[in-house]
Protein backbone atom coordinates (compact mmCIF):
# COMPACT_ATOMS: atom_id res chain seq x y z
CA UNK A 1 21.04 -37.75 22.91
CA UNK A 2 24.61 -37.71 23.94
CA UNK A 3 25.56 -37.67 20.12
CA UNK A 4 23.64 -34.36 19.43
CA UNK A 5 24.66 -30.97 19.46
CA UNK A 6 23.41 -27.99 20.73
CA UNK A 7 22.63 -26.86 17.83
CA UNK A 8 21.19 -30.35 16.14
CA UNK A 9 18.61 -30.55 19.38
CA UNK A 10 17.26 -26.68 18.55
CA UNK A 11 16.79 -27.61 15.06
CA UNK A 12 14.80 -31.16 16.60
CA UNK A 13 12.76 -28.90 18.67
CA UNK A 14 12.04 -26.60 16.30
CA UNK A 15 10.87 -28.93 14.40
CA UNK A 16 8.83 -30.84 16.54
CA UNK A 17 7.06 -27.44 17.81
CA UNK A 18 6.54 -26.33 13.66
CA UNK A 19 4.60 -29.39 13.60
CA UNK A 20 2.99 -29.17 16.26
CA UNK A 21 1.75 -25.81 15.70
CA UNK A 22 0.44 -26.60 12.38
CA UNK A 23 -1.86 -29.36 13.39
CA UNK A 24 -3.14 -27.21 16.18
CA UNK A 25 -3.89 -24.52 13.19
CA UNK A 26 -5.56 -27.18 10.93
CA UNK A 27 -7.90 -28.18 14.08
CA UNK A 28 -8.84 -24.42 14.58
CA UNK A 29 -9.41 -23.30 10.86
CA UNK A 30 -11.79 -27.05 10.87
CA UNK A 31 -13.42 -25.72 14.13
CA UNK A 32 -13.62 -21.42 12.84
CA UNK A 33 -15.14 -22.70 9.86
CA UNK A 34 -17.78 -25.08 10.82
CA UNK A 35 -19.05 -22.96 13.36
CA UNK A 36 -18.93 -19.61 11.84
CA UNK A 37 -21.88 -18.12 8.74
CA UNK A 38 -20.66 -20.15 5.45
CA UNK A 39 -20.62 -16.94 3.86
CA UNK A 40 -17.98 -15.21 6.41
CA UNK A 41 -14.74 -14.69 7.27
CA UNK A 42 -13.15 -16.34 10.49
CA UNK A 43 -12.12 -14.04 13.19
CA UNK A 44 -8.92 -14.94 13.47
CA UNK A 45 -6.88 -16.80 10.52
CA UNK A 46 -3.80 -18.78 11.21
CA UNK A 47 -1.71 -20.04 7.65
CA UNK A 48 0.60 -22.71 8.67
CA UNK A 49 2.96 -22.89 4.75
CA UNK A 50 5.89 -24.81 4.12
CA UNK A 51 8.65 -24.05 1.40
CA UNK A 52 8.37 -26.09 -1.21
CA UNK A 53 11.50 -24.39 -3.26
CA UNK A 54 13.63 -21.48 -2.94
CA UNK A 55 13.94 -19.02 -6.07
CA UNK A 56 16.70 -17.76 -7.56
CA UNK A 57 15.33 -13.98 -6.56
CA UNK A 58 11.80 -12.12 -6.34
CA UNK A 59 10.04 -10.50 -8.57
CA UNK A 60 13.25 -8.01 -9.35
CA UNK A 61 17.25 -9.56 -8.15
CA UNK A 62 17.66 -7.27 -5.47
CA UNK A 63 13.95 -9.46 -3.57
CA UNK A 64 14.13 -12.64 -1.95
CA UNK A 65 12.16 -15.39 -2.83
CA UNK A 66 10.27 -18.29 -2.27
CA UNK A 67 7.40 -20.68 -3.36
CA UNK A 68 5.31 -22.07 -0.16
CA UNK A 69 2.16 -24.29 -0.26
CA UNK A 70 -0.12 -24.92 2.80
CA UNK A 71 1.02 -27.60 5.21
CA UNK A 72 -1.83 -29.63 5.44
CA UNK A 73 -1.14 -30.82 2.00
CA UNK A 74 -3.00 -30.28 -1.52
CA UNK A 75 -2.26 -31.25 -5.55
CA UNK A 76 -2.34 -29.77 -8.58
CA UNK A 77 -2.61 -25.63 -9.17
CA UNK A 78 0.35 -24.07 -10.52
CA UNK A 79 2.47 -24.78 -7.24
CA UNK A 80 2.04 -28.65 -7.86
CA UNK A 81 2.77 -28.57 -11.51
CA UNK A 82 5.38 -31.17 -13.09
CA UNK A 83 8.02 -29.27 -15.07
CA UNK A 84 8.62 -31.63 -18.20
CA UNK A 85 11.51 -29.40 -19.44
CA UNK A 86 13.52 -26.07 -19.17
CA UNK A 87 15.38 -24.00 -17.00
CA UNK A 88 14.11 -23.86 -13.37
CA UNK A 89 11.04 -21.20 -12.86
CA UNK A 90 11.67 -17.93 -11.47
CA UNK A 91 9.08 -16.06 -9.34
CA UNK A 92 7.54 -14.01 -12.32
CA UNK A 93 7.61 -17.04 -14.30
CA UNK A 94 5.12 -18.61 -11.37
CA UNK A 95 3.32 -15.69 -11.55
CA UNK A 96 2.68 -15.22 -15.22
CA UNK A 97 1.97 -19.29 -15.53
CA UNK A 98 -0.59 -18.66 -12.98
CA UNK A 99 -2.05 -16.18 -14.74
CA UNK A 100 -2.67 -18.38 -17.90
CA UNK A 101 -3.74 -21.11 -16.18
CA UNK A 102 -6.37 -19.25 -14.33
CA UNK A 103 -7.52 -17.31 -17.51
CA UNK A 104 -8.22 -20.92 -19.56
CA UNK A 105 -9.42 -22.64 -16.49
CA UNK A 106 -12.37 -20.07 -16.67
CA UNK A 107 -13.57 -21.18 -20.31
CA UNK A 108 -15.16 -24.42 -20.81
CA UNK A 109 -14.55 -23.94 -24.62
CA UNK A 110 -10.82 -24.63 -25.86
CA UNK A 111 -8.72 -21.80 -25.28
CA UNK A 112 -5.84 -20.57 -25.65
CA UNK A 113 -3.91 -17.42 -23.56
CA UNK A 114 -1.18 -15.13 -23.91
CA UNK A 115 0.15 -13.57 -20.80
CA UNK A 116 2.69 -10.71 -20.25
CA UNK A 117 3.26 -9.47 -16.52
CA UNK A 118 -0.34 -11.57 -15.56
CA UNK A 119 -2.32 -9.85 -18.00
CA UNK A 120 -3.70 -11.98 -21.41
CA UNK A 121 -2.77 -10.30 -24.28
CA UNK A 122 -4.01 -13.09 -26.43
CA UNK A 123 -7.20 -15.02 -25.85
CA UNK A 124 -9.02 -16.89 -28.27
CA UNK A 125 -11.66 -19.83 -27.98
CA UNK A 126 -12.03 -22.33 -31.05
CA UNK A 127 -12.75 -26.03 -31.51
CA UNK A 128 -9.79 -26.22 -33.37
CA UNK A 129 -6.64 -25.56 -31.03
CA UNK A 130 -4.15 -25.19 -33.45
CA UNK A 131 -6.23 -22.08 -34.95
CA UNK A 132 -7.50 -21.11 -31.34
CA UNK A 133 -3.48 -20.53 -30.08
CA UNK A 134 -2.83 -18.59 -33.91
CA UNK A 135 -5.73 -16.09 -33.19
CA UNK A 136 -4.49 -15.39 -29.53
CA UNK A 137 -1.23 -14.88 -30.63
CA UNK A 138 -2.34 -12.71 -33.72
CA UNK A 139 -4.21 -10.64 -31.23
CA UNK A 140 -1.20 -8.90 -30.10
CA UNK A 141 1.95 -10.47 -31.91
CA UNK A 142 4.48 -7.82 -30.68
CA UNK A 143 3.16 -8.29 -27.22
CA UNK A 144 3.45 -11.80 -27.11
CA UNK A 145 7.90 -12.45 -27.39
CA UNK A 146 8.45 -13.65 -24.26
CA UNK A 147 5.15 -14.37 -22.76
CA UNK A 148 3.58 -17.17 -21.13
CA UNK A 149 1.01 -19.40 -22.81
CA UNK A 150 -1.70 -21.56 -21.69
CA UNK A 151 -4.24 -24.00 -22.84
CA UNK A 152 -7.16 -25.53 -21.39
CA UNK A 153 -6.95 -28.55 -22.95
CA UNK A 154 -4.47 -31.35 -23.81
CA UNK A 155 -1.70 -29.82 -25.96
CA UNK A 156 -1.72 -31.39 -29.19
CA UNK A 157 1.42 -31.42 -31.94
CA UNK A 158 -0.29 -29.25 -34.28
CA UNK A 159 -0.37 -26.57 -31.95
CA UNK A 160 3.23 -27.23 -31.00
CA UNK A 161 4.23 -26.52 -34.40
CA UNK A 162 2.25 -23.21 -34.91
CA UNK A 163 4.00 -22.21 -31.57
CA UNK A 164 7.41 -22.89 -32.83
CA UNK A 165 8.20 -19.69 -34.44
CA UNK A 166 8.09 -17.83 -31.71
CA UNK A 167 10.02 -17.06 -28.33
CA UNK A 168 8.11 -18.39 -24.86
CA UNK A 169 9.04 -18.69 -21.54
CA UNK A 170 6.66 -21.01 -20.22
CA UNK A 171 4.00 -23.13 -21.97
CA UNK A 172 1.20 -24.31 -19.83
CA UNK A 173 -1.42 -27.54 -20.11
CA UNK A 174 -3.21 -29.96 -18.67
CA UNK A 175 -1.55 -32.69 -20.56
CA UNK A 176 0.82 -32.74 -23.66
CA UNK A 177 1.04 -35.33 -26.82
CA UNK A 178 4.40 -37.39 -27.19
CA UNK A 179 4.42 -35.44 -30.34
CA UNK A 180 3.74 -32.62 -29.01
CA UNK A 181 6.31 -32.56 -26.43
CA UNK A 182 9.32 -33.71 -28.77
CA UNK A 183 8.38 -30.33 -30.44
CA UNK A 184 8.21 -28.12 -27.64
CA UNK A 185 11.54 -29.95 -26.30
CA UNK A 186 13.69 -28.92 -29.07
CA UNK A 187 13.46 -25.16 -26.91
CA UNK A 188 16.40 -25.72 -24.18
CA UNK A 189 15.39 -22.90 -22.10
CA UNK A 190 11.24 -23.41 -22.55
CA UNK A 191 9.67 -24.39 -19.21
CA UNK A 192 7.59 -27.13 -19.97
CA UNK A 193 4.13 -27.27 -17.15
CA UNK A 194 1.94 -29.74 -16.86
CA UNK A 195 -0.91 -29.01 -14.24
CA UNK A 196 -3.94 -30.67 -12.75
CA UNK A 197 -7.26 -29.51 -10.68
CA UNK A 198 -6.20 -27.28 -7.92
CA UNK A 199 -6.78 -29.12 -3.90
CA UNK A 200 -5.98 -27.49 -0.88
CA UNK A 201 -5.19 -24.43 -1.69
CA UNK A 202 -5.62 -21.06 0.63
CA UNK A 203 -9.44 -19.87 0.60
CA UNK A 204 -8.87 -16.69 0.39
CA UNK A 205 -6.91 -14.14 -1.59
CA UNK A 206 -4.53 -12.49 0.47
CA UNK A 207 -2.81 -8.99 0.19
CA UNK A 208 -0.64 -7.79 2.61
CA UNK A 209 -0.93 -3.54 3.45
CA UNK A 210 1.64 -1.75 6.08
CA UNK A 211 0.28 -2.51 9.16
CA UNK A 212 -1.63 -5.40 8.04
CA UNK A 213 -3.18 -7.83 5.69
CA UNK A 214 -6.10 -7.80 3.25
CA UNK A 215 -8.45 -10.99 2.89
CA UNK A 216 -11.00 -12.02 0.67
CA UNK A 217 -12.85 -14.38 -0.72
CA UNK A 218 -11.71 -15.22 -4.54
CA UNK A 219 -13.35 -13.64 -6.98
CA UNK A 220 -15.18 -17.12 -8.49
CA UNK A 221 -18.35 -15.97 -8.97
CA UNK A 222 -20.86 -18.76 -11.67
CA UNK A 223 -22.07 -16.06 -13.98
CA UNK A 224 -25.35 -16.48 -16.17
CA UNK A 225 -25.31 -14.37 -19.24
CA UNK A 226 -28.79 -15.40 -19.69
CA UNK A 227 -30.13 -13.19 -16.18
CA UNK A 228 -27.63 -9.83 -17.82
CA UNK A 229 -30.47 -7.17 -18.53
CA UNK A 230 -30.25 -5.31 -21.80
CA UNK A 231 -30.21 -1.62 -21.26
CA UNK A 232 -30.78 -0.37 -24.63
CA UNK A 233 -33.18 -0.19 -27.79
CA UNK A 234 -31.46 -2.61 -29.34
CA UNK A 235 -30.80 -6.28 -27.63
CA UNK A 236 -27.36 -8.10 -28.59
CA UNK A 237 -27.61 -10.64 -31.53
CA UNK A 238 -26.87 -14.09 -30.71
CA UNK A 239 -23.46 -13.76 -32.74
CA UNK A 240 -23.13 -10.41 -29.93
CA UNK A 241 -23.86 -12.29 -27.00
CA UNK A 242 -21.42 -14.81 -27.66
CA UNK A 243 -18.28 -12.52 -27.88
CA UNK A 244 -20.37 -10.47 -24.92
CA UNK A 245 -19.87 -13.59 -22.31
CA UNK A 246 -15.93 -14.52 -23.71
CA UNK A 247 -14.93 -10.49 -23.63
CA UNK A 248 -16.54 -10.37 -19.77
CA UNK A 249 -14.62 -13.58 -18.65
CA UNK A 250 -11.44 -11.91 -20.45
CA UNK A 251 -11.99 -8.92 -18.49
CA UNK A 252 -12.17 -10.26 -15.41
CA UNK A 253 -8.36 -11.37 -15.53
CA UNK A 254 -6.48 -8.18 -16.76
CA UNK A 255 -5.79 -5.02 -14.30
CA UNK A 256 -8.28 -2.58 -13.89
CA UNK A 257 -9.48 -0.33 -15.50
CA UNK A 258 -9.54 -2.89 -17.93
CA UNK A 259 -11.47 -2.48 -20.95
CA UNK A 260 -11.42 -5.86 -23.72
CA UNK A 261 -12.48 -5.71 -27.67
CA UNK A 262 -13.12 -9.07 -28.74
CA UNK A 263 -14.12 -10.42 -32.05
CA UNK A 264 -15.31 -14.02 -32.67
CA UNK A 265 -14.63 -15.28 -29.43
CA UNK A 266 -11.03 -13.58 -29.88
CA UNK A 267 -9.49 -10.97 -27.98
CA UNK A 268 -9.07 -7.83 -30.97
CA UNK A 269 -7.69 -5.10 -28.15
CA UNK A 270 -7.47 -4.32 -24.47
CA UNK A 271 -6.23 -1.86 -21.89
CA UNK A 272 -5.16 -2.66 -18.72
CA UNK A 273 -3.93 -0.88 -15.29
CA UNK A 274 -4.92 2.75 -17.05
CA UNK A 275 -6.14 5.12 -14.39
CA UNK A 276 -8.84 6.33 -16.21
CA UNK A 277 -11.41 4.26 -18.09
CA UNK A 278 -12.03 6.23 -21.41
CA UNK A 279 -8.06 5.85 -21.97
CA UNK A 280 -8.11 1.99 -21.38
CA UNK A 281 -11.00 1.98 -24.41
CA UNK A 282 -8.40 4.26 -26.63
CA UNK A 283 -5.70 1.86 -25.96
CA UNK A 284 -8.33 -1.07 -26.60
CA UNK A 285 -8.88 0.39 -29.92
CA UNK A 286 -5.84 1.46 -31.00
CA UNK A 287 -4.54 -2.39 -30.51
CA UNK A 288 -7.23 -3.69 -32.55
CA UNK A 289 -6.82 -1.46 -35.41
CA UNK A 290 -9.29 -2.66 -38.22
CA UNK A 291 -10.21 -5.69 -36.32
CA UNK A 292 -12.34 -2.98 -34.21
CA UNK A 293 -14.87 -2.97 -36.29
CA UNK A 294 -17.91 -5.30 -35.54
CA UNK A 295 -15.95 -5.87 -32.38
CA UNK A 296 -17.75 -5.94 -28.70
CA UNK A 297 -16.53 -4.28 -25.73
CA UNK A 298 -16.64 -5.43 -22.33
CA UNK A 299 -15.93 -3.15 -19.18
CA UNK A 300 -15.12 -4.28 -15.88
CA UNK A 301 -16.81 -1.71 -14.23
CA UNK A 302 -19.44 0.80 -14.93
CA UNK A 303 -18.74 3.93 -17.42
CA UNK A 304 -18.85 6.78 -15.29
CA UNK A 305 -19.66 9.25 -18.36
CA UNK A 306 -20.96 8.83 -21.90
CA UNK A 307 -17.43 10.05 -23.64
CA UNK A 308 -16.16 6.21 -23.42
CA UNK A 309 -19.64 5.06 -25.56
CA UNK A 310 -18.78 7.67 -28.22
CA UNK A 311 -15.02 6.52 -28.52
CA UNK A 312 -15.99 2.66 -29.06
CA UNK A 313 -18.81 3.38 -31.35
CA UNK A 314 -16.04 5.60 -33.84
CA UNK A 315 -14.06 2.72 -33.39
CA UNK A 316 -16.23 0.38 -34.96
CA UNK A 317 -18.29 -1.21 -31.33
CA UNK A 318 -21.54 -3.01 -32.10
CA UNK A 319 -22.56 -4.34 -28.70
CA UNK A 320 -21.58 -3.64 -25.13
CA UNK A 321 -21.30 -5.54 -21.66
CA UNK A 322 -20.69 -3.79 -18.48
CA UNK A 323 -21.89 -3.83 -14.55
CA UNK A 324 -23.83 -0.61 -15.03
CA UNK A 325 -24.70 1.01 -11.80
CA UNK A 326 -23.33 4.46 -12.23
CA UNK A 327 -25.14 8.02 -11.24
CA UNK A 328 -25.07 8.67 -15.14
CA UNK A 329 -26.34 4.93 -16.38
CA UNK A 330 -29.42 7.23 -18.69
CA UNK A 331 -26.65 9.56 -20.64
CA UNK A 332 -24.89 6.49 -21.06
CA UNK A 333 -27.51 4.75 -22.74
CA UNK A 334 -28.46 7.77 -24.06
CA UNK A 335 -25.04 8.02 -26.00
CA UNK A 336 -25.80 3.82 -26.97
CA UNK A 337 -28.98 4.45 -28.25
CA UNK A 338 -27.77 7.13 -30.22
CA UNK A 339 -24.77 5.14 -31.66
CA UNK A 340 -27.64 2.17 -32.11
CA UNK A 341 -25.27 0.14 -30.20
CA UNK A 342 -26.56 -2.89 -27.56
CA UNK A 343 -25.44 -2.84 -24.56
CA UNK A 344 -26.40 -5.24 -21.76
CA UNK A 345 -25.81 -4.78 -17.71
CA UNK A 346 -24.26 -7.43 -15.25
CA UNK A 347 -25.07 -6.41 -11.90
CA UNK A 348 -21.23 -7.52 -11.40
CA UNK A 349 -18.07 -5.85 -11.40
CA UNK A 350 -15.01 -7.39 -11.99
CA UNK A 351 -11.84 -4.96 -10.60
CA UNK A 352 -8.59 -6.67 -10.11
CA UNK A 353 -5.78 -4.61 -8.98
């Protein structure tokens, strides 16, 4: 003890203390949760997080940042991915890569995203990856320089090569083909993730408010598009209902009001963060252009008024999926039935701020 400084037995105690705290947090959250409603929230919630790496800066230069992971442990997510290659990962770069890998992780199908600033502006689902990734990136080409991407699946050399053309910062998979990787590796500066199932991460989503912080449960709801209720004349084909169920999932992961127009399981047009819903579905078709037409539409929440139904169907909309649930559902399906569009009702909405 003699050899120790002042200032080397704070730092001991410190860390003694830290780690003593955090075990007496892991035995309370174990003892909160098993004796509190399974569908609650505790009463009092202590997060124990270590630093796992310091970033170069925050979300802009001028913000401090950091990446932290829970203390008692966990694997795989985003925060647990192995870089394979590139420049070290800034804090949007974490951000946007989370993004993606949520957005694929949703589809049991192959898919393929295209994230700017967390929101997908390519999504496509095919058996074929190679063709899944060119239809996601197709869906918005200008959009996509300097986006994230992410599959769902292992990355194989043929998609590599249709990826090669263009500028990414981060590429995202489960696992990659030595091929595939000796392609992707030819980018210096492309951050190379691979990332497995997600353990012991935080159960709730947290958002902190002045004053305060907000907590909820994540929005992982098992959806059945079988128990959806049509609301119109006319019921959704079978060709409908399959772009119905890929536009809602696509929806739920880009900023409200967020409106998507997808086209064989491919996302055509969206709008995102718009204040006002009928303006998201101009955006939505504006972006799709002639790929509108014979598109669906999915809304993650309900149309408040029947001007949004009239701008899809001169757009070219055949088939509609929202929560429904607003004082004006009838003049909306009203304006469907009119437009002999089919439009089917959740029960759910999906907002994401």
């Amino acid at each position: 003890a003699d050899g120790l400084s002042q200032e080397e037995r704070r730092a001991l105690a410190t860390k003694a203390f830290r780690h003593v705290s955090q075990y007496d947090a892991a035995v309370t959250g174990y003892l909160d949760v098993s004796s509190e409603e399974a569908d609650s929230l505790p009463g009092e919630l202590t997060l124990s997080l270590n630093k796992l790496a310091s970033l170069r800066y925050g979300e802009n230069p001028h913000q401090q940042g950091a990446l932290y992971v829970p203390a008692e442990g966990g694997a795989g997510g985003i925060a647990h991915a192995q870089q394979l290659h590139g420049r070290e990962l800034s804090y949007n770069n974490l951000m946007d890569a989370d993004a993606a890998w949520r957005t694929v992780s949703d589809f049991a199908e192959t898919t393929v995203a295209v994230i700017k600033h967390t929101n997908p502006c390519g999504l496509a689902s095919h058996q074929d990856q190679a063709e899944a990734y060119e239809r996601a990136y197709q869906g918005d080409s200008v959009s996509a320089f300097g986006g994230i991407v992410g599959y769902n699946r292992t990355l194989t050399a043929q998609a590599a090569r249709a990826m090669d053309p263009v500028f990414y910062e981060v590429v995202v998979a489960p696992e990659y083909e030595p091929e595939a990787l000796d392609i992707l590796k030819k980018k210096r500066n492309l951050r190379i993730l691979a990332v497995g199932p997600s353990t012991g991460g935080l159960d709730y989503d947290l958002r902190p408010i002045t004053g305060g912080v907000l907590v909820q449960a994540p929005d992982a709801l098992d959806e059945d598009p079988a128990t959806w209720e049509t609301a119109t004349d006319r019921p959704p084909t079978d060709a409908e209902m399959r772009d119905l169920a890929f536009a809602w999932k696509a929806a739920k992961h880009i900023k409200s009001n967020a409106i998507v127009f997808a086209k064989d399981l491919t996302l055509v047009g969206m709008g995102a963060g718009q204040p006002n819903r009928v303006v998201s579905v101009h955006l939505s078709g504006r972006a799709a252009g002639d790929k509108a037409a014979g598109s669906v539409l999915a809304s993650d929440a309900f149309f408040p008024f029947p001007d949004n139904i009239e701008l899809a169907a001169q757009a070219g909309v055949t088939a509609i999926v929202q929560p429904g649930g607003s004082i004006r559902d009838a003049e909306v399906i009203e304006e469907a039935n009119k437009h002999k569009l089919a439009m089917v009702f959740t029960g759910v909405r999906h907002f994401r701020h």
